[in-house]
Protein backbone atom coordinates (compact mmCIF):
# COMPACT_ATOMS: atom_id res chain seq x y z
CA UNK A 1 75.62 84.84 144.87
CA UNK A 2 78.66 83.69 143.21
CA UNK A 3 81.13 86.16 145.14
CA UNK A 4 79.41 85.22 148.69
CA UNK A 5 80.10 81.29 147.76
CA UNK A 6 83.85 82.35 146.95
CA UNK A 7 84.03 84.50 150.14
CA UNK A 8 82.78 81.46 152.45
CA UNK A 9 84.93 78.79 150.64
CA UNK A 10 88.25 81.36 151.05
CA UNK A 11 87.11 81.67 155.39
CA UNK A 12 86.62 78.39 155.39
CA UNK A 13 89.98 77.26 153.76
CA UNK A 14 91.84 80.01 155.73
CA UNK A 15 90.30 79.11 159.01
CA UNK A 16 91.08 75.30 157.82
CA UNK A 17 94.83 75.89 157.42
CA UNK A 18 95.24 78.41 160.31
CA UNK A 19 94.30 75.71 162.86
CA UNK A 20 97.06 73.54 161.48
CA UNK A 21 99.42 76.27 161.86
CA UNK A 22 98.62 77.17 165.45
CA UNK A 23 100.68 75.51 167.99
CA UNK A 24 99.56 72.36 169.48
CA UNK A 25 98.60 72.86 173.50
CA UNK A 26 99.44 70.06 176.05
CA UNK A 27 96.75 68.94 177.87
CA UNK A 28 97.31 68.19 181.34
CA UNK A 29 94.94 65.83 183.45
CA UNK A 30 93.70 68.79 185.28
CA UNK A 31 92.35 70.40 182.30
CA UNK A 32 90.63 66.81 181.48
CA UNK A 33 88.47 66.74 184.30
CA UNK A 34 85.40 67.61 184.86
CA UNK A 35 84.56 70.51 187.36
CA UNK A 36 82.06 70.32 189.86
CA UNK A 37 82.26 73.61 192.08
CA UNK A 38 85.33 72.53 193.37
CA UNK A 39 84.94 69.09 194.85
CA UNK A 40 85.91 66.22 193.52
CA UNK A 41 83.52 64.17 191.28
CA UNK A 42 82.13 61.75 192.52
CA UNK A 43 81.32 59.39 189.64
CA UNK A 44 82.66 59.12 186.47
CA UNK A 45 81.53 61.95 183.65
CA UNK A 46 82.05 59.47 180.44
CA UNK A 47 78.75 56.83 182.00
CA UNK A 48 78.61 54.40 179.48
CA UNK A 49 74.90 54.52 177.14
CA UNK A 50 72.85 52.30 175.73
CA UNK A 51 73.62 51.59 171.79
CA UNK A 52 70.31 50.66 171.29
CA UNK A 53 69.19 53.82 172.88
CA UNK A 54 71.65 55.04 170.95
CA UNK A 55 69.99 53.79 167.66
CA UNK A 56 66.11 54.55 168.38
CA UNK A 57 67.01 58.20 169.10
CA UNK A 58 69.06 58.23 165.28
CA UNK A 59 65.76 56.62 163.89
CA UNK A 60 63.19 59.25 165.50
CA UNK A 61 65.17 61.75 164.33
CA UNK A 62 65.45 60.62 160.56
CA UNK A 63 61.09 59.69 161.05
CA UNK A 64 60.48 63.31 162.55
CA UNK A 65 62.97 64.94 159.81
CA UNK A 66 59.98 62.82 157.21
CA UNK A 67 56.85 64.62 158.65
CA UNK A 68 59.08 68.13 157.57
CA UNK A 69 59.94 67.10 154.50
CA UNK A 70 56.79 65.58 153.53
CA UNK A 71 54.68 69.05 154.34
CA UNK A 72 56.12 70.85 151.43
CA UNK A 73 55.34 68.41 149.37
CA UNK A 74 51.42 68.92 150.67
CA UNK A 75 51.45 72.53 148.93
CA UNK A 76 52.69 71.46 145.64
CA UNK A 77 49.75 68.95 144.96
CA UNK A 78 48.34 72.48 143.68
CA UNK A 79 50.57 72.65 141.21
CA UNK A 80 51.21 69.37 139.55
CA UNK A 81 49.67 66.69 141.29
CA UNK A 82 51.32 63.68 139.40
CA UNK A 83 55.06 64.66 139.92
CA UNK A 84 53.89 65.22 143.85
CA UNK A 85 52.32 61.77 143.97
CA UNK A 86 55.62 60.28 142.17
CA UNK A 87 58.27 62.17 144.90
CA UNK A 88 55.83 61.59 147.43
CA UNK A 89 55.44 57.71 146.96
CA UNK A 90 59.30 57.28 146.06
CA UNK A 91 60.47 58.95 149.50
CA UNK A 92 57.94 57.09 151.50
CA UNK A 93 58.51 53.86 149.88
CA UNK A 94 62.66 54.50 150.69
CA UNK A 95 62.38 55.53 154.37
CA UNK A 96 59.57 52.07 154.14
CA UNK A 97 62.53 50.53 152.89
CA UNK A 98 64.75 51.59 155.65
CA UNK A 99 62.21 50.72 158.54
CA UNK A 100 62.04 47.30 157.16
CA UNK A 101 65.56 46.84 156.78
CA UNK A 102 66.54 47.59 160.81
CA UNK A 103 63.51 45.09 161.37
CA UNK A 104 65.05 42.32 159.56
CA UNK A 105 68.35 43.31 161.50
CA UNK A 106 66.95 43.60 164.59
CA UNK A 107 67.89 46.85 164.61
CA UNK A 108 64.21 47.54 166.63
CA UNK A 109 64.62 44.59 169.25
CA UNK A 110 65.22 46.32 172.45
CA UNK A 111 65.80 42.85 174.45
CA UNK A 112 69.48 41.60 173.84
């Protein structure tokens, strides 16, 4: 386990410092622009979003990631039900925590 941790880190490192090595390529507007079968575009490729979109999407994420972590923690109510109920009740209460928090902020108003 220990050698395949040591292999990874020594790729890693070497594919770190080889990209500083490489020569730098020039980008030229052409290669910048988007390509749609030949024509021109005809609006611009970098539309602006929504931050609040933005934000919503970021907070569904981190609320569906909850609903996997939390099913594990179903199964080991077999095993010791106390120490469950303790993890269980601290990670709910912190991503409670968090919910209120963008609340207060108005993190959750989608009206400007």
């Amino acid at each position: 386990m220990l050698s395949i941790l040591v292999l990874v880190f020594i790729i890693c490192c070497f594919l770190f410092f080889l990209g500083h090595f490489l020569p730098v390529r020039n980008a030229y507007s052409e290669k910048e622009r988007p390509y749609e079968c030949g024509f021109d575009p005809i609006n611009s490729p970098r539309t602006p979003f929504s931050f609040r979109f933005f934000l919503v999407a970021i907070l569904f994420l981190i609320f569906d990631l909850e609903i996997v972590l939390l099913i594990p923690l179903v199964s080991s109510f077999s095993y010791n039900v106390s120490v469950a109920f303790f993890w269980g009740v601290f990670f709910l209460s912190l991503l409670v925590l968090g919910l209120v928090y963008e609340w207060v902020n108005g993190g959750l108003d989608w009206a400007d």
